[in-house]
C-alpha atoms as a PDB file:
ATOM      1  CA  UNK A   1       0.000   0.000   0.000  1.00  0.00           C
ATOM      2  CA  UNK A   2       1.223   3.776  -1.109  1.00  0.00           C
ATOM      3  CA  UNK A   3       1.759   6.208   1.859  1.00  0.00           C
ATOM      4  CA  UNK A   4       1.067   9.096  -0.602  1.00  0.00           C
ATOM      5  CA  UNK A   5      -2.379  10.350  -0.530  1.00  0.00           C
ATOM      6  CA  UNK A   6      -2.619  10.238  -4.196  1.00  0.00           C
ATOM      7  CA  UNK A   7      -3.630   6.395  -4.633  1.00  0.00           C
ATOM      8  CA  UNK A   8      -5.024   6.874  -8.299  1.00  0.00           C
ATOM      9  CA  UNK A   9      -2.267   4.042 -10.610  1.00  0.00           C
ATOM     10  CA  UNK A  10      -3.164   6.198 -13.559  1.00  0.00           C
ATOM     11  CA  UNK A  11      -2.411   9.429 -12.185  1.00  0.00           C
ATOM     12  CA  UNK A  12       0.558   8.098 -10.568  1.00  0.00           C
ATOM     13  CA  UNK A  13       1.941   6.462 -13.194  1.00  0.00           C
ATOM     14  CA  UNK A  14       1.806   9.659 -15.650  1.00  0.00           C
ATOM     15  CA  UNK A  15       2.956  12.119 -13.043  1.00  0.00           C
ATOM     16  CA  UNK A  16       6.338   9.764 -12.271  1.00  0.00           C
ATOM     17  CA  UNK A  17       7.170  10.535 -16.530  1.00  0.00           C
ATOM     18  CA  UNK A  18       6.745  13.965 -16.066  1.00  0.00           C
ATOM     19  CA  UNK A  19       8.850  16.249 -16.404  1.00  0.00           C
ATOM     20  CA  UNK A  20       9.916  20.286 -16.284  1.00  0.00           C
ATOM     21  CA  UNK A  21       7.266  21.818 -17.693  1.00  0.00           C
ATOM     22  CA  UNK A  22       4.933  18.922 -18.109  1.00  0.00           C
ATOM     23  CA  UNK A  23       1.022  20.200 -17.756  1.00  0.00           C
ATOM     24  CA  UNK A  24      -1.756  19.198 -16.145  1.00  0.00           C
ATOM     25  CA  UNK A  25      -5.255  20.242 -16.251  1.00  0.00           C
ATOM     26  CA  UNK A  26      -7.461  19.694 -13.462  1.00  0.00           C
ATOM     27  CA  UNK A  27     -10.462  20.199 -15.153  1.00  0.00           C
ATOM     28  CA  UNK A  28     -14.186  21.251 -13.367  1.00  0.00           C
ATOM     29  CA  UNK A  29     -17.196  19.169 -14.490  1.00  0.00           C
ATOM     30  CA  UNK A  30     -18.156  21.671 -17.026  1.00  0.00           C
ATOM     31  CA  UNK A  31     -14.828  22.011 -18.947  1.00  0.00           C
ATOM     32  CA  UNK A  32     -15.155  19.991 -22.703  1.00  0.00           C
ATOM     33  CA  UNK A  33     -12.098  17.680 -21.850  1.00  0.00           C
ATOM     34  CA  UNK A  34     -12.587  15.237 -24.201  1.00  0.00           C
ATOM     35  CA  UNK A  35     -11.661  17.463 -27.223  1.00  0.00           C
ATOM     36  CA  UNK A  36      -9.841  20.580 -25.653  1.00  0.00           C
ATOM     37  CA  UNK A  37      -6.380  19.077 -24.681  1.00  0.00           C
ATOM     38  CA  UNK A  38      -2.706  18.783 -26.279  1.00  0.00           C
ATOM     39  CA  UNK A  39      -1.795  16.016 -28.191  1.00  0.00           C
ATOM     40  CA  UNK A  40      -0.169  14.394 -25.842  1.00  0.00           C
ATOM     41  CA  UNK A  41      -3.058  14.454 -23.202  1.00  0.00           C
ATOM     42  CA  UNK A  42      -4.058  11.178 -21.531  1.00  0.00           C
ATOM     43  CA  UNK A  43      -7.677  11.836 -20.085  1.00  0.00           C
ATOM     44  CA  UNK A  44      -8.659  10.136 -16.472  1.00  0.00           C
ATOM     45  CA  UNK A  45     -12.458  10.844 -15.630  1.00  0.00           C
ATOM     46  CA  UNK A  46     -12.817  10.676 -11.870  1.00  0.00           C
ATOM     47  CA  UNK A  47     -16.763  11.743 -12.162  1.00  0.00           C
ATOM     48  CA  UNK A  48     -18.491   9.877  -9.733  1.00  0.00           C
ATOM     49  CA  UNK A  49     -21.461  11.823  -8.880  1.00  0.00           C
ATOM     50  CA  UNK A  50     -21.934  15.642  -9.039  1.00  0.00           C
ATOM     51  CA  UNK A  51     -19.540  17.231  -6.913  1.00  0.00           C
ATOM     52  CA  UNK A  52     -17.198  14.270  -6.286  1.00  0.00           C
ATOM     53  CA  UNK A  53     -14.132  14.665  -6.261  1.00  0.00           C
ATOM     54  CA  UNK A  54     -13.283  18.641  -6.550  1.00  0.00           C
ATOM     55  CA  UNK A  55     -10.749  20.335  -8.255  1.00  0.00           C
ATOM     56  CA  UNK A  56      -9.328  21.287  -4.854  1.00  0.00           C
ATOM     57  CA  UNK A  57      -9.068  17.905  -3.561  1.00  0.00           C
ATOM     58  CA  UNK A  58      -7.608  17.016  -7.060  1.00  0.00           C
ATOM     59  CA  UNK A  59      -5.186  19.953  -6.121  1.00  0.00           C
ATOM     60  CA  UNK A  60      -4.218  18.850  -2.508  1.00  0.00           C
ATOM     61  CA  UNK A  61      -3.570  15.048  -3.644  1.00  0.00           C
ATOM     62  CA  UNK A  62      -1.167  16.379  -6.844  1.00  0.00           C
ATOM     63  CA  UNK A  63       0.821  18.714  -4.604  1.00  0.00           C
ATOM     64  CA  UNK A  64       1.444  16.206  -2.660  1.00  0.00           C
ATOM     65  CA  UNK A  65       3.434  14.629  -5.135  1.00  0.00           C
ATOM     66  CA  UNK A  66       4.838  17.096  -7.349  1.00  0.00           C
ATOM     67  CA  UNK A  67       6.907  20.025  -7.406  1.00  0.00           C
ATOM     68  CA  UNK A  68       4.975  22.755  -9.721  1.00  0.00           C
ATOM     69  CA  UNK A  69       6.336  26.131 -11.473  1.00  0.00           C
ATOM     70  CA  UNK A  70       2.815  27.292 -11.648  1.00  0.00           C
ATOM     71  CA  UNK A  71      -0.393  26.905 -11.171  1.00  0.00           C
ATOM     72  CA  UNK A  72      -2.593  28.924 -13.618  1.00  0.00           C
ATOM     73  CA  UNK A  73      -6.642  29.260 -13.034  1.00  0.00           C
ATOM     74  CA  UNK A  74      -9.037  30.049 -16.497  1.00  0.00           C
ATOM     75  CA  UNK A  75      -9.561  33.703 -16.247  1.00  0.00           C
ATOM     76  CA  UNK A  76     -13.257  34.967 -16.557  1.00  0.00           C
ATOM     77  CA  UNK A  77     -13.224  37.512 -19.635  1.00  0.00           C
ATOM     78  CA  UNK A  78     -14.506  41.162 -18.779  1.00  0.00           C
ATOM     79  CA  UNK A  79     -17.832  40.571 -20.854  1.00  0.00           C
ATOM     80  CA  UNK A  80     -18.739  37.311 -19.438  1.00  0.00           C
ATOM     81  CA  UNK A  81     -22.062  37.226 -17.661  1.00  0.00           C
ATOM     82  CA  UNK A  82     -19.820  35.987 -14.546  1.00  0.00           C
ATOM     83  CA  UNK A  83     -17.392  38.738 -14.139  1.00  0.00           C
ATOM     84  CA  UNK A  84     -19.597  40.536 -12.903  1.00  0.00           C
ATOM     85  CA  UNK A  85     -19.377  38.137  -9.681  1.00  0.00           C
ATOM     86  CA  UNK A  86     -15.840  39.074  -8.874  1.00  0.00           C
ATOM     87  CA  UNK A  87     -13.486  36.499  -8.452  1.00  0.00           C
ATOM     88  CA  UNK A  88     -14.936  32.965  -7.982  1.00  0.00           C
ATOM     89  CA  UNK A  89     -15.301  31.544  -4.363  1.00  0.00           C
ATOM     90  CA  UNK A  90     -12.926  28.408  -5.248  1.00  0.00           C
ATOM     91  CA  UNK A  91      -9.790  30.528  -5.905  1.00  0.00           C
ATOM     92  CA  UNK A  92     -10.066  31.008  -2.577  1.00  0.00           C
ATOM     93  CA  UNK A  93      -9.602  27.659  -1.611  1.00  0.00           C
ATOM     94  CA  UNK A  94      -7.043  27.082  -4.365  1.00  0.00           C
ATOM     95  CA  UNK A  95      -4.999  29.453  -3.001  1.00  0.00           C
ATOM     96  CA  UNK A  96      -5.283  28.050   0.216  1.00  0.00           C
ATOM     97  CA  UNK A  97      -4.243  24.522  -0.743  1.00  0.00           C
ATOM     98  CA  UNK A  98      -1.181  25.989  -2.371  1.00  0.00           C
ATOM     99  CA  UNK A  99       0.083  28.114   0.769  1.00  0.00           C
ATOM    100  CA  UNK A 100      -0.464  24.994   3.239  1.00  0.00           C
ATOM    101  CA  UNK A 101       1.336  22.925   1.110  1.00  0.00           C
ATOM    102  CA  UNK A 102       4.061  24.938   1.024  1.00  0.00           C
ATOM    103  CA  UNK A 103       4.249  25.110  -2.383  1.00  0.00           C
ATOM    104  CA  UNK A 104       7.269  26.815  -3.451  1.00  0.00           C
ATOM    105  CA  UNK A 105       8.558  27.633  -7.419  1.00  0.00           C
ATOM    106  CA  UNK A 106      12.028  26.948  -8.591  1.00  0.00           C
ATOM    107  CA  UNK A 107      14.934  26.274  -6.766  1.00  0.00           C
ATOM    108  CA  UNK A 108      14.612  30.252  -5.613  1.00  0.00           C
ATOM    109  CA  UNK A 109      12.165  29.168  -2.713  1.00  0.00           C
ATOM    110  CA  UNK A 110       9.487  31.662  -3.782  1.00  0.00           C
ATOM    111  CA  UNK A 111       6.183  31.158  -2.519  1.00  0.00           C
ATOM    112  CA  UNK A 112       4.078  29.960  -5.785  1.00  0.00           C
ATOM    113  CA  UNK A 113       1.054  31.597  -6.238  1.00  0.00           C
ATOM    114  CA  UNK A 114      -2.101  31.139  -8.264  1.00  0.00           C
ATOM    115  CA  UNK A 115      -2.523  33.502 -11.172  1.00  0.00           C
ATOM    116  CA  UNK A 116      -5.372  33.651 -13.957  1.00  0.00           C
ATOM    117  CA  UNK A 117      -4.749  33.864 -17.273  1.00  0.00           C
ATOM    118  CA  UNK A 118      -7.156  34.776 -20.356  1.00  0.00           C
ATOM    119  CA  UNK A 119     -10.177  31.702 -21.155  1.00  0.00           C
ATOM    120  CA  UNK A 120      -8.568  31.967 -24.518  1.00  0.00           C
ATOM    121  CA  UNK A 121      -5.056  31.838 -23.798  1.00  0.00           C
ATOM    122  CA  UNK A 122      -5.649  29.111 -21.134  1.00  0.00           C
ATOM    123  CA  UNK A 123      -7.474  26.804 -23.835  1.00  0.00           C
ATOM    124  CA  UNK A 124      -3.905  27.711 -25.679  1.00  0.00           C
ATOM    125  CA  UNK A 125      -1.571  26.926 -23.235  1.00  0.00           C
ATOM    126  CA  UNK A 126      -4.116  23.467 -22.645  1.00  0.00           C
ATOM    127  CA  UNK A 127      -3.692  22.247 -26.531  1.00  0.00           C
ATOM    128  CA  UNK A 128       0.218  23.009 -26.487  1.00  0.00           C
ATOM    129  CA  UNK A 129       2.485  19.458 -26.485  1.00  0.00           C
ATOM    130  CA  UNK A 130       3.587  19.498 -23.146  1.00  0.00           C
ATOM    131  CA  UNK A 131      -0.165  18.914 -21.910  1.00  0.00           C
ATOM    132  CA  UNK A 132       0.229  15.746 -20.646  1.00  0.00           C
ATOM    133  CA  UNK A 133      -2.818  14.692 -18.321  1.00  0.00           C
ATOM    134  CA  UNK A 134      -6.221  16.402 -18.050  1.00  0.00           C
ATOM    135  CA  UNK A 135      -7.805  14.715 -14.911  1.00  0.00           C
ATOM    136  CA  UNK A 136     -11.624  15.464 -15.136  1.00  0.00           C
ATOM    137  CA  UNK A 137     -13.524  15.997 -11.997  1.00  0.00           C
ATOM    138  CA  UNK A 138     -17.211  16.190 -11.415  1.00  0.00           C
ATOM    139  CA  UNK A 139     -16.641  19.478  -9.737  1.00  0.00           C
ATOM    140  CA  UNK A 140     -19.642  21.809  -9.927  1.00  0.00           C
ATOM    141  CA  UNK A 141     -17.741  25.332  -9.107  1.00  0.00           C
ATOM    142  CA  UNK A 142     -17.547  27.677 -11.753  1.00  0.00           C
ATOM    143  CA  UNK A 143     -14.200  28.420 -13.027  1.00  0.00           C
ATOM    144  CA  UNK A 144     -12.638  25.699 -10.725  1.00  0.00           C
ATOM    145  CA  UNK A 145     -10.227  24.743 -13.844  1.00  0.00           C
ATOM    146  CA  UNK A 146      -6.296  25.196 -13.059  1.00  0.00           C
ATOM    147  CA  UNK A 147      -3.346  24.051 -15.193  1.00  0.00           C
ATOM    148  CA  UNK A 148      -0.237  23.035 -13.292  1.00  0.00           C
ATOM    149  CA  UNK A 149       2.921  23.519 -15.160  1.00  0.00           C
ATOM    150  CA  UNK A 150       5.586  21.163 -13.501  1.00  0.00           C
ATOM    151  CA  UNK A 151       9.115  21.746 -11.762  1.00  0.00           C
ATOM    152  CA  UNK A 152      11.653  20.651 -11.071  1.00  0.00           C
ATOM    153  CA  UNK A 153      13.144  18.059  -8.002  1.00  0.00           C
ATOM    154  CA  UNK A 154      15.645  19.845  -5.797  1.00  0.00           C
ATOM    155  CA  UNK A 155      17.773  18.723  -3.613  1.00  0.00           C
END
């Protein structure tokens, strides 16, 4: 039996061939996963009813085994009906998971933080090469998607 909280042989087995600057989505229930990925993409669907698992708990399990260089949320566009919300309540916890983790980028030590970029541009950086995984969850947040971009093992 693993002592890693991430149990999942699929998941595990792509993260170990990972490497710097591997990516991998953590996609929300709502996100089209099957046909916006990179080329390279392997697709695990951990649906199992509405809700279960979350992105976050996606999140906490990954950063438990990985070292990440960022870890990028889809950014609402101005004229989208949900901007006018503000940011979304799971960034929140996002953020959270990151800072108790100790997440840090790069050999520098600097505390990694979770930055948005454009819907367009993330759908982008999603279909480029280095998109390994896209782990689909059957989360029902709104703009709970967040692409890791992986670093490197230090000593």
């Amino acid at each position: 039996m693993l002592k890693t909280p991430l149990l999942h042989p699929d998941i595990l087995a792509i993260a170990a061939r990972c490497g710097h600057h591997a990516k991998i989505l953590i996609a929300d229930g709502n996100y089209p996963a099957s046909t916006a990925k990179g080329p390279n993409a392997q697709q695990v669907c951990l649906q199992l009813i509405p809700g279960v698992p979350t992105v976050a708990q996606v999140l906490r399990a990954l950063m438990s085994v990985l070292p990440f260089d960022a870890i990028n949320t889809m950014g609402i566009p101005a004229d989208d009906p949900y901007a006018k919300f503000g940011e979304p309540p799971v960034w929140k916890e996002l953020r959270a998971i990151a800072a108790e983790t100790g997440a840090s980028s790069g050999a520098d030590g600097a505390k990694l933080t979770i930055e948005p970029i454009s819907k367009w541009d993330f759908y982008k950086a999603v279909a480029s090469p280095d998109h390994v995984l896209t782990i689909q969850t059957a989360d029902q947040a709104l703009w709970a998607n967040v692409l890791l971009t992986v670093g490197v093992r230090t000593a």
